[in-house]
PDB file of N, CA and C in Angstrom:
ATOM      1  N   UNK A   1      15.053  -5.019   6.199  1.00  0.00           N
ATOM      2  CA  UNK A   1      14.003  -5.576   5.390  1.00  0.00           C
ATOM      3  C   UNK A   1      12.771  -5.773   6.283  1.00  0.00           C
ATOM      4  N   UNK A   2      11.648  -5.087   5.985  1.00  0.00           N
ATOM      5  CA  UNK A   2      10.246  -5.272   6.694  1.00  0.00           C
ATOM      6  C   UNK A   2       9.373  -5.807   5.877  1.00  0.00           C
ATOM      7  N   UNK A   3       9.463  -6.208   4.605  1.00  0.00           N
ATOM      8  CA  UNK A   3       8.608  -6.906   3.575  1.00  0.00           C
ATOM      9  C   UNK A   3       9.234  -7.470   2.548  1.00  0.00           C
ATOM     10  N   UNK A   4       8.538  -9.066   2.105  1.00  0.00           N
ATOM     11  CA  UNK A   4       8.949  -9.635   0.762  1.00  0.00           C
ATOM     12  C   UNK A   4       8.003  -9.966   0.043  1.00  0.00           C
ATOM     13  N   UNK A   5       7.872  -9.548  -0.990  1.00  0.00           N
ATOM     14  CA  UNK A   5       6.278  -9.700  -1.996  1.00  0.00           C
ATOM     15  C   UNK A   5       6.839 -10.724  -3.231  1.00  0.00           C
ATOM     16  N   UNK A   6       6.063 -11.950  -3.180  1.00  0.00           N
ATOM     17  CA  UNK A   6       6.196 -12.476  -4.466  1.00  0.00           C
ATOM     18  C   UNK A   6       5.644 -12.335  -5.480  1.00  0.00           C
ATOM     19  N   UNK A   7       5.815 -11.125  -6.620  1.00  0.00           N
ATOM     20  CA  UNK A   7       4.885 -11.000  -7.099  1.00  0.00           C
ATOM     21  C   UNK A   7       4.628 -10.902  -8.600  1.00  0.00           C
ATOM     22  N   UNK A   8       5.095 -12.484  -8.562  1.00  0.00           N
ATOM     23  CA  UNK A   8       4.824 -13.432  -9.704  1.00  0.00           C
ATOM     24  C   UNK A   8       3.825 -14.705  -9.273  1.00  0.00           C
ATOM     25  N   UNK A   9       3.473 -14.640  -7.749  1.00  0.00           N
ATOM     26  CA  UNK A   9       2.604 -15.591  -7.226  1.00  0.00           C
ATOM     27  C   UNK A   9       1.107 -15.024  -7.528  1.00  0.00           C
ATOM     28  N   UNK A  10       0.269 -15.795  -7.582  1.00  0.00           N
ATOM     29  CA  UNK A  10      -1.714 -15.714  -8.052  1.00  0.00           C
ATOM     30  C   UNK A  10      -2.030 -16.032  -7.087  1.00  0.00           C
ATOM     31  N   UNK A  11      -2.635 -16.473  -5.622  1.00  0.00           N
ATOM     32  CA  UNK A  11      -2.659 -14.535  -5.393  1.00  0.00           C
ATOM     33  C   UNK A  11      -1.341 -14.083  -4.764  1.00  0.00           C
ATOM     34  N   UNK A  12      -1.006 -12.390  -4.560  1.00  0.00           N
ATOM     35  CA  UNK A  12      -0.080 -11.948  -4.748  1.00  0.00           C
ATOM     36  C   UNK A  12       0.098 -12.745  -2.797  1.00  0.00           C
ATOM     37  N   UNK A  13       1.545 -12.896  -2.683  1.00  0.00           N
ATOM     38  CA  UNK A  13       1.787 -13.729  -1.660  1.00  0.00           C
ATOM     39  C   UNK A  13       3.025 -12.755  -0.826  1.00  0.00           C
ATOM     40  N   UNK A  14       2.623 -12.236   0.768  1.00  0.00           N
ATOM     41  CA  UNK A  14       4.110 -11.030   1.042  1.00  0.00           C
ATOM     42  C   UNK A  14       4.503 -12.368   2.448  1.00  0.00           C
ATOM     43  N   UNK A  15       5.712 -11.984   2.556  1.00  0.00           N
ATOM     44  CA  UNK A  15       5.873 -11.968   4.229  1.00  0.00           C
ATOM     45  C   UNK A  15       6.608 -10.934   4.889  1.00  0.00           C
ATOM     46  N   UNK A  16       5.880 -10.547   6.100  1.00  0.00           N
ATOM     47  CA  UNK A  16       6.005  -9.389   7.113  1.00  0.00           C
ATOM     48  C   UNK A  16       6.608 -10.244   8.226  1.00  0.00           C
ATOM     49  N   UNK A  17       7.447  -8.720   8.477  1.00  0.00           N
ATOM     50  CA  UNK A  17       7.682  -9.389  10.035  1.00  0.00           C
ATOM     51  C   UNK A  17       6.268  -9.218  11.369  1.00  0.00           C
ATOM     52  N   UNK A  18       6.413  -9.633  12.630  1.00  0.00           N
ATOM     53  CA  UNK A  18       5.550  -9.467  13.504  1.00  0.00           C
ATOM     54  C   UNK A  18       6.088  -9.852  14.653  1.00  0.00           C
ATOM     55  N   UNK A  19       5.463  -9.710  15.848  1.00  0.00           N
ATOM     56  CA  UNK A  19       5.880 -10.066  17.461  1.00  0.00           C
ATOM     57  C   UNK A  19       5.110 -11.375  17.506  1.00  0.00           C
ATOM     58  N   UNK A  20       6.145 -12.311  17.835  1.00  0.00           N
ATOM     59  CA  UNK A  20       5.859 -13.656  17.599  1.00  0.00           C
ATOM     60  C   UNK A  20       4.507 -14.056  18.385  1.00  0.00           C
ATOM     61  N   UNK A  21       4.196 -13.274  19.375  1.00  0.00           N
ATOM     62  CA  UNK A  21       2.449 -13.648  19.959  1.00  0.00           C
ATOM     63  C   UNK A  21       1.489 -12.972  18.747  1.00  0.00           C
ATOM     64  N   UNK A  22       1.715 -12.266  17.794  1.00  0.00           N
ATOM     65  CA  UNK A  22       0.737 -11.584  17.229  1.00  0.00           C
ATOM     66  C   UNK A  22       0.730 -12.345  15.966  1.00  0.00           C
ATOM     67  N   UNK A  23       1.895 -13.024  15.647  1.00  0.00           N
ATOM     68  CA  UNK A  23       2.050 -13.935  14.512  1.00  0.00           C
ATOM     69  C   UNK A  23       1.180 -15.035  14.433  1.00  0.00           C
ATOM     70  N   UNK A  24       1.140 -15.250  15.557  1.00  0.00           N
ATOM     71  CA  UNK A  24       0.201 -16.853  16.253  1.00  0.00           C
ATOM     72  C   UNK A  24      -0.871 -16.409  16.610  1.00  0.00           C
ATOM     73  N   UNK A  25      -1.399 -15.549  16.614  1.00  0.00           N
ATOM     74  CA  UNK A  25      -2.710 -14.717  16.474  1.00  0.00           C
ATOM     75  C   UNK A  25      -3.051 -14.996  15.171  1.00  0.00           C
ATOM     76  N   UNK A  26      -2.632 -14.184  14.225  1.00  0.00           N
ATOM     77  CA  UNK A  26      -2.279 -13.908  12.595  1.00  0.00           C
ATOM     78  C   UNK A  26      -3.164 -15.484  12.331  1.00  0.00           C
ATOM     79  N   UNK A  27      -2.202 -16.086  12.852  1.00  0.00           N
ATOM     80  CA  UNK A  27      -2.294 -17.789  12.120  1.00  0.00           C
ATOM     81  C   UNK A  27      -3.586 -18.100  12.412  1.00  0.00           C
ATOM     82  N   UNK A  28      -3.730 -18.050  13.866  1.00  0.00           N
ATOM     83  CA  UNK A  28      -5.234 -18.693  14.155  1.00  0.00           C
ATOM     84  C   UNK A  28      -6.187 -17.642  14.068  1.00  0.00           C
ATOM     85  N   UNK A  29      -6.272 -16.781  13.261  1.00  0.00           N
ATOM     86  CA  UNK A  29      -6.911 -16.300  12.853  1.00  0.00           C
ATOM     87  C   UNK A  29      -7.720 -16.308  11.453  1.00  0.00           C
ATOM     88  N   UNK A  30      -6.463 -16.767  10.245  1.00  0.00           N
ATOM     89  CA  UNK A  30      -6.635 -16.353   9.418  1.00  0.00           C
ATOM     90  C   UNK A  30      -6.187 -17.722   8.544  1.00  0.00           C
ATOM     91  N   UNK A  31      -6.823 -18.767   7.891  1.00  0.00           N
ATOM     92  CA  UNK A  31      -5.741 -19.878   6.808  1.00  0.00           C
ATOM     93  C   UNK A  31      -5.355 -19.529   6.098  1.00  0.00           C
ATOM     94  N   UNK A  32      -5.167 -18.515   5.315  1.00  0.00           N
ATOM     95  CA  UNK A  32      -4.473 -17.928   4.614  1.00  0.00           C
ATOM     96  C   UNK A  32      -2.970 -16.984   5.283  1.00  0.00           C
ATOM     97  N   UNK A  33      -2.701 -17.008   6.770  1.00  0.00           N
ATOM     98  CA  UNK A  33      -1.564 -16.747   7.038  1.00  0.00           C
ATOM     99  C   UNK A  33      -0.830 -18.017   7.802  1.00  0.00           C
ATOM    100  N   UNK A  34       0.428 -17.812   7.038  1.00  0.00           N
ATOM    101  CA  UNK A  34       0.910 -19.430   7.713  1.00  0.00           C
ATOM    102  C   UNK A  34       2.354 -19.062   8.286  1.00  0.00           C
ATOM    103  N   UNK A  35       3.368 -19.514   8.964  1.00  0.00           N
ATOM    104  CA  UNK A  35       4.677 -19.085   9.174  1.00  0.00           C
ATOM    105  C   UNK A  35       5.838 -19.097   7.734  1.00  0.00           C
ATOM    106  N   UNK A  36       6.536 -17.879   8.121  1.00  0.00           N
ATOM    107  CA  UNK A  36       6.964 -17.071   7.353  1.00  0.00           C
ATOM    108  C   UNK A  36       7.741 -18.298   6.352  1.00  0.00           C
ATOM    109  N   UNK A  37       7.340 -18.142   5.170  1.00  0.00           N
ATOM    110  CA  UNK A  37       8.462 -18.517   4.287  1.00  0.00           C
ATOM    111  C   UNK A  37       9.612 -18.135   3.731  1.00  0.00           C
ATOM    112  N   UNK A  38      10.628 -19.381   4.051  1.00  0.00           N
ATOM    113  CA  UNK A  38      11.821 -19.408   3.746  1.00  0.00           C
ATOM    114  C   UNK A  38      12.246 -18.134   4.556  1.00  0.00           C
ATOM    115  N   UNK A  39      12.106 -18.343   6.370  1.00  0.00           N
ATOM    116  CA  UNK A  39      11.736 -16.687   7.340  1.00  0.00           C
ATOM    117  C   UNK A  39      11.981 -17.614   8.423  1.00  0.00           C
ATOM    118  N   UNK A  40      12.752 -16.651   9.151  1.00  0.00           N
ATOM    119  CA  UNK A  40      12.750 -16.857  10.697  1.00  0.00           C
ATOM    120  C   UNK A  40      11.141 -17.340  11.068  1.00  0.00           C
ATOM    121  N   UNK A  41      10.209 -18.531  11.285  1.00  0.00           N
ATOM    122  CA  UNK A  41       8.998 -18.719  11.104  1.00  0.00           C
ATOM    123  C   UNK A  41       8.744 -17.881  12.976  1.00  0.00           C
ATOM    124  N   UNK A  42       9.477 -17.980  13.661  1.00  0.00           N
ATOM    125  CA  UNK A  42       8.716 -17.466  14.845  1.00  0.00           C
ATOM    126  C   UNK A  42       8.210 -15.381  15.058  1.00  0.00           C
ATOM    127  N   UNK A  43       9.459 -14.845  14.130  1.00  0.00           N
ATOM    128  CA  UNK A  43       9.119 -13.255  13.740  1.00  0.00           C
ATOM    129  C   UNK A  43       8.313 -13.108  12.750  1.00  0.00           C
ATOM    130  N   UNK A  44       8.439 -13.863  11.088  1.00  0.00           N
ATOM    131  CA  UNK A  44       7.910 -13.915  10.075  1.00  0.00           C
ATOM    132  C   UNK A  44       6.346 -14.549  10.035  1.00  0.00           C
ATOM    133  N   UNK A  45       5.780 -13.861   9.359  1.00  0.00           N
ATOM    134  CA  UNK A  45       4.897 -14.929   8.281  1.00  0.00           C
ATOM    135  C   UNK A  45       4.370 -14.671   7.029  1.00  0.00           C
ATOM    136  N   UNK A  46       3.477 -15.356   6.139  1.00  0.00           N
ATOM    137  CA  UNK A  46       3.587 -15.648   5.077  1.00  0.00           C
ATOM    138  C   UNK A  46       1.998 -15.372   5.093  1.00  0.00           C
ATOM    139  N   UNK A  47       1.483 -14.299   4.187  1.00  0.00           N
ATOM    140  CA  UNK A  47      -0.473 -14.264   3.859  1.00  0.00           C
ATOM    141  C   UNK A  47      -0.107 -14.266   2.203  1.00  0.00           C
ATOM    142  N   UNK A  48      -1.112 -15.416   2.180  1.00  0.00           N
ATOM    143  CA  UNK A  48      -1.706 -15.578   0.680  1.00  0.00           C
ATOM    144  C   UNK A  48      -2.936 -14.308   0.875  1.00  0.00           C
ATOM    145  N   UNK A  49      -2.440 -13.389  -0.206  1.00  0.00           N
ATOM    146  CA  UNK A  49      -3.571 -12.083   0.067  1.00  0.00           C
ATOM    147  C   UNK A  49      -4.928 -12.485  -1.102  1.00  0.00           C
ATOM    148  N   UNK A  50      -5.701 -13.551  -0.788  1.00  0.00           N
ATOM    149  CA  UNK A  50      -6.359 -14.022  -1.558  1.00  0.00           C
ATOM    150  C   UNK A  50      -8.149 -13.477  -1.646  1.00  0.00           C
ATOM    151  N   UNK A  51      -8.159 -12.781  -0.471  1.00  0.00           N
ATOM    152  CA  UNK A  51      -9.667 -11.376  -0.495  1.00  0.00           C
ATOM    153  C   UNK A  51      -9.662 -11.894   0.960  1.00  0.00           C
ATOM    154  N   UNK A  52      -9.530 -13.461   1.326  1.00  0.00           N
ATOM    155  CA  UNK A  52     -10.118 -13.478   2.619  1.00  0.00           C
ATOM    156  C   UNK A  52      -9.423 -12.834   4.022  1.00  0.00           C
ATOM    157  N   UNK A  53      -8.506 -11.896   3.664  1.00  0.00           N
ATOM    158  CA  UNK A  53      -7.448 -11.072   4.739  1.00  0.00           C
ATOM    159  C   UNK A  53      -8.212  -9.600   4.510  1.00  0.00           C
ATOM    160  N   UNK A  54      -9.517  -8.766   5.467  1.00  0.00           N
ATOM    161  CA  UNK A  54      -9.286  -7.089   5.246  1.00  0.00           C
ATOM    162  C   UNK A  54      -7.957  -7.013   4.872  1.00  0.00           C
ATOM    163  N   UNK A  55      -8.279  -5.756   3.274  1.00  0.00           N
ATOM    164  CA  UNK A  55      -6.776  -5.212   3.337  1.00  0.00           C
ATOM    165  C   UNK A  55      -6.432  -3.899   3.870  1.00  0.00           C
ATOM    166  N   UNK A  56      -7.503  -3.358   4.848  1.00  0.00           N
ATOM    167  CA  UNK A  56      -6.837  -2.467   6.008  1.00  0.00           C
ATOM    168  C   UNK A  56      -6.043  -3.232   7.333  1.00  0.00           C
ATOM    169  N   UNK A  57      -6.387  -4.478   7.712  1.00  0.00           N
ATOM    170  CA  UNK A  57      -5.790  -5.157   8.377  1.00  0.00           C
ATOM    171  C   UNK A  57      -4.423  -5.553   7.772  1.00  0.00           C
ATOM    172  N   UNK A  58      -4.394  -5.856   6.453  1.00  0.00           N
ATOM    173  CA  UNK A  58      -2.669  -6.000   5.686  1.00  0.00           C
ATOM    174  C   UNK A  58      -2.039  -4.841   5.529  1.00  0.00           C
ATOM    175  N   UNK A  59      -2.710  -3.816   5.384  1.00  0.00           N
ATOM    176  CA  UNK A  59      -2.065  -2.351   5.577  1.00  0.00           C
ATOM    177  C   UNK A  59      -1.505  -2.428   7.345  1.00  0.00           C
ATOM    178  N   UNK A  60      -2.130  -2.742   7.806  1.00  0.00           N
ATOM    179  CA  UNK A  60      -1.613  -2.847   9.715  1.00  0.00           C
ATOM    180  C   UNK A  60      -0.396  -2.980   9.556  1.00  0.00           C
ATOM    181  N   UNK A  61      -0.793  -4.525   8.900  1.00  0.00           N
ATOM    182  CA  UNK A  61       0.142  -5.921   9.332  1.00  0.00           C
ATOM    183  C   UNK A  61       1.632  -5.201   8.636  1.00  0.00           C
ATOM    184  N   UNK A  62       1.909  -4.516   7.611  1.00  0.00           N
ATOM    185  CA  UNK A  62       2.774  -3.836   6.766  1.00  0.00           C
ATOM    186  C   UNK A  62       3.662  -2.767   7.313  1.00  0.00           C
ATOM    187  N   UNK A  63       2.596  -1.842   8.180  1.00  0.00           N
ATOM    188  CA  UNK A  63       2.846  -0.751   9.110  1.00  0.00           C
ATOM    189  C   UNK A  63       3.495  -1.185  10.246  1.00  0.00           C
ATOM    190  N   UNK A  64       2.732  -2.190  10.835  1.00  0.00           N
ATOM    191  CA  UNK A  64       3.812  -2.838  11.689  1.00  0.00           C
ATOM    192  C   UNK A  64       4.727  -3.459  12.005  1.00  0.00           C
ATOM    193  N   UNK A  65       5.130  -3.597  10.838  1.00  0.00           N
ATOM    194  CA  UNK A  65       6.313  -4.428   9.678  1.00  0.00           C
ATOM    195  C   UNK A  65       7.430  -3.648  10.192  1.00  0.00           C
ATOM    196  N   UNK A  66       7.219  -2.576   9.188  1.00  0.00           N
ATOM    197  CA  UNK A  66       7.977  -1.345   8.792  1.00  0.00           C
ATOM    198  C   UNK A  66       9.004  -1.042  10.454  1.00  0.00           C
ATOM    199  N   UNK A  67       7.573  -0.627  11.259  1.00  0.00           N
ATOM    200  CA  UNK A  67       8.179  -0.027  12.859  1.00  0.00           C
ATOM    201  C   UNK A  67       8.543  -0.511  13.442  1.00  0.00           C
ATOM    202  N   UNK A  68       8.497  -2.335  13.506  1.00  0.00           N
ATOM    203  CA  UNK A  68       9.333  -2.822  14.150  1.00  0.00           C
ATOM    204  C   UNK A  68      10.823  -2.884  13.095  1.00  0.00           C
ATOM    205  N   UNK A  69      10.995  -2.635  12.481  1.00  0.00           N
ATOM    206  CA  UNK A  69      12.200  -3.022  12.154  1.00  0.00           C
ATOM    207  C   UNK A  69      13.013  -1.580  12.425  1.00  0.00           C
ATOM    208  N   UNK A  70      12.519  -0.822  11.857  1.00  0.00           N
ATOM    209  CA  UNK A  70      13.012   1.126  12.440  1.00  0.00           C
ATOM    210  C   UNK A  70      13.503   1.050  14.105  1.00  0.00           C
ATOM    211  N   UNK A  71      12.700   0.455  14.433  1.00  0.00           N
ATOM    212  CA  UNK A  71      12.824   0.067  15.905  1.00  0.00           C
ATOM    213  C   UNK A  71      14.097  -0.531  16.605  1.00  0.00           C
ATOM    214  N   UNK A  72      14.685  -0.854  15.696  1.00  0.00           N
ATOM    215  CA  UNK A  72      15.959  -1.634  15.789  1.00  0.00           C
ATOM    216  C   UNK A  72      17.261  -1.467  15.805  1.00  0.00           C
ATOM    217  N   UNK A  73      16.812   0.111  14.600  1.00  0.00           N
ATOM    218  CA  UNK A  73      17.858   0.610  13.173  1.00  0.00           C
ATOM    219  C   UNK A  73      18.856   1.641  14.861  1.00  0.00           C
ATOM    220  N   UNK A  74      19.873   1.835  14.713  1.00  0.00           N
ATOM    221  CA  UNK A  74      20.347   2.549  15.067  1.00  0.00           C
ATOM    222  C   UNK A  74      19.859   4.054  14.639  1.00  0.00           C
ATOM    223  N   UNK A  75      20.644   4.855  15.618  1.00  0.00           N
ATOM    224  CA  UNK A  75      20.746   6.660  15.767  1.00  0.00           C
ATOM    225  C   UNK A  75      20.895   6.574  14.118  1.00  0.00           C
ATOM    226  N   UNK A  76      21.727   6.657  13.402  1.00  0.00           N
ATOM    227  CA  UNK A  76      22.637   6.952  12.339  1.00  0.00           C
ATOM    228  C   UNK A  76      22.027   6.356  10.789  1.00  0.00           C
ATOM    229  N   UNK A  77      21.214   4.813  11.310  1.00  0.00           N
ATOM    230  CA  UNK A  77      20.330   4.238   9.914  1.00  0.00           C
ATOM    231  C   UNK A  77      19.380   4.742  10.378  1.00  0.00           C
ATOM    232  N   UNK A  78      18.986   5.334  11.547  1.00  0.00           N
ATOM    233  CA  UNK A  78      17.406   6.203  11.082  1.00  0.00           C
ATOM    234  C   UNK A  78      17.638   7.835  10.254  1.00  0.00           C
ATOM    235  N   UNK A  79      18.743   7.701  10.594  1.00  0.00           N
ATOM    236  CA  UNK A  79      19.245   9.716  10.009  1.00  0.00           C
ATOM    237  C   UNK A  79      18.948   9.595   8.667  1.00  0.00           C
ATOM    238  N   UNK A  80      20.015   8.091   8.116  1.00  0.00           N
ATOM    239  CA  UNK A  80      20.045   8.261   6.913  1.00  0.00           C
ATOM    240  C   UNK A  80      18.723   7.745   6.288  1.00  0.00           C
ATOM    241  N   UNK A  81      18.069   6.804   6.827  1.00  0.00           N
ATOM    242  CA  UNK A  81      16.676   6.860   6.011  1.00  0.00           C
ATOM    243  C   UNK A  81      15.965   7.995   5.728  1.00  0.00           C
ATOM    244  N   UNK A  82      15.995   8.769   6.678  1.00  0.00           N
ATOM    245  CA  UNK A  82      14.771  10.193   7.305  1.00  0.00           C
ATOM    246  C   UNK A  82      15.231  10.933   5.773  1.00  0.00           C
ATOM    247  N   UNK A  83      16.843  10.905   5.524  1.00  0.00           N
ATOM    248  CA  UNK A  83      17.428  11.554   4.241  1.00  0.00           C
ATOM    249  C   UNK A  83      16.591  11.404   2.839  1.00  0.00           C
ATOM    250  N   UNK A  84      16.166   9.939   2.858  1.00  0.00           N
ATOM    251  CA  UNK A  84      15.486   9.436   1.534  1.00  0.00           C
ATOM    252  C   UNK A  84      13.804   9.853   1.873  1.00  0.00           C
ATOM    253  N   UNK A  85      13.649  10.001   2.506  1.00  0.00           N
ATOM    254  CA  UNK A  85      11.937  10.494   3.150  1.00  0.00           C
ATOM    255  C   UNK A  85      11.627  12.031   2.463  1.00  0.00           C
TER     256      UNK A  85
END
């Protein structure tokens, strides 16, 4: 799992994973990103995608979601993903 979208929340609300220095970046960067809900809060966090986040920067934040978690997957769960690709 590299993303959770609530999206029955106004505004639409995800949490991504991240490298816990870039998370704490994230935060003091942005009040609208806070530690991850109902999430490991030191990998996770939580953006209310409310306009004040670029959403080429949430496209990043998503992308880098994704690769760290691939990153992880064994020889054999990357084969079989590459299958569904």
């Amino acid at each position: 799992m590299f993303l959770l979208a609530a999206l029955d929340s106004q505004p639409l609300r995800i949490n991504f994973k991240a490298l816990p220095a870039d998370n704490i970046a994230y935060r003091e960067k942005y009040a609208a990103v806070i530690p991850g809900y109902h999430s490991n809060k030191k990998h996770w966090s939580t953006a209310n995608l409310d306009g004040s986040i670029p959403s080429e920067e949430v496209q990043e934040w998503i992308q880098n979601s994704y690769d760290l978690v691939i990153t992880k997957m064994t020889k054999k769960e990357k084969q079989e993903l590459a299958s569904f690709q």
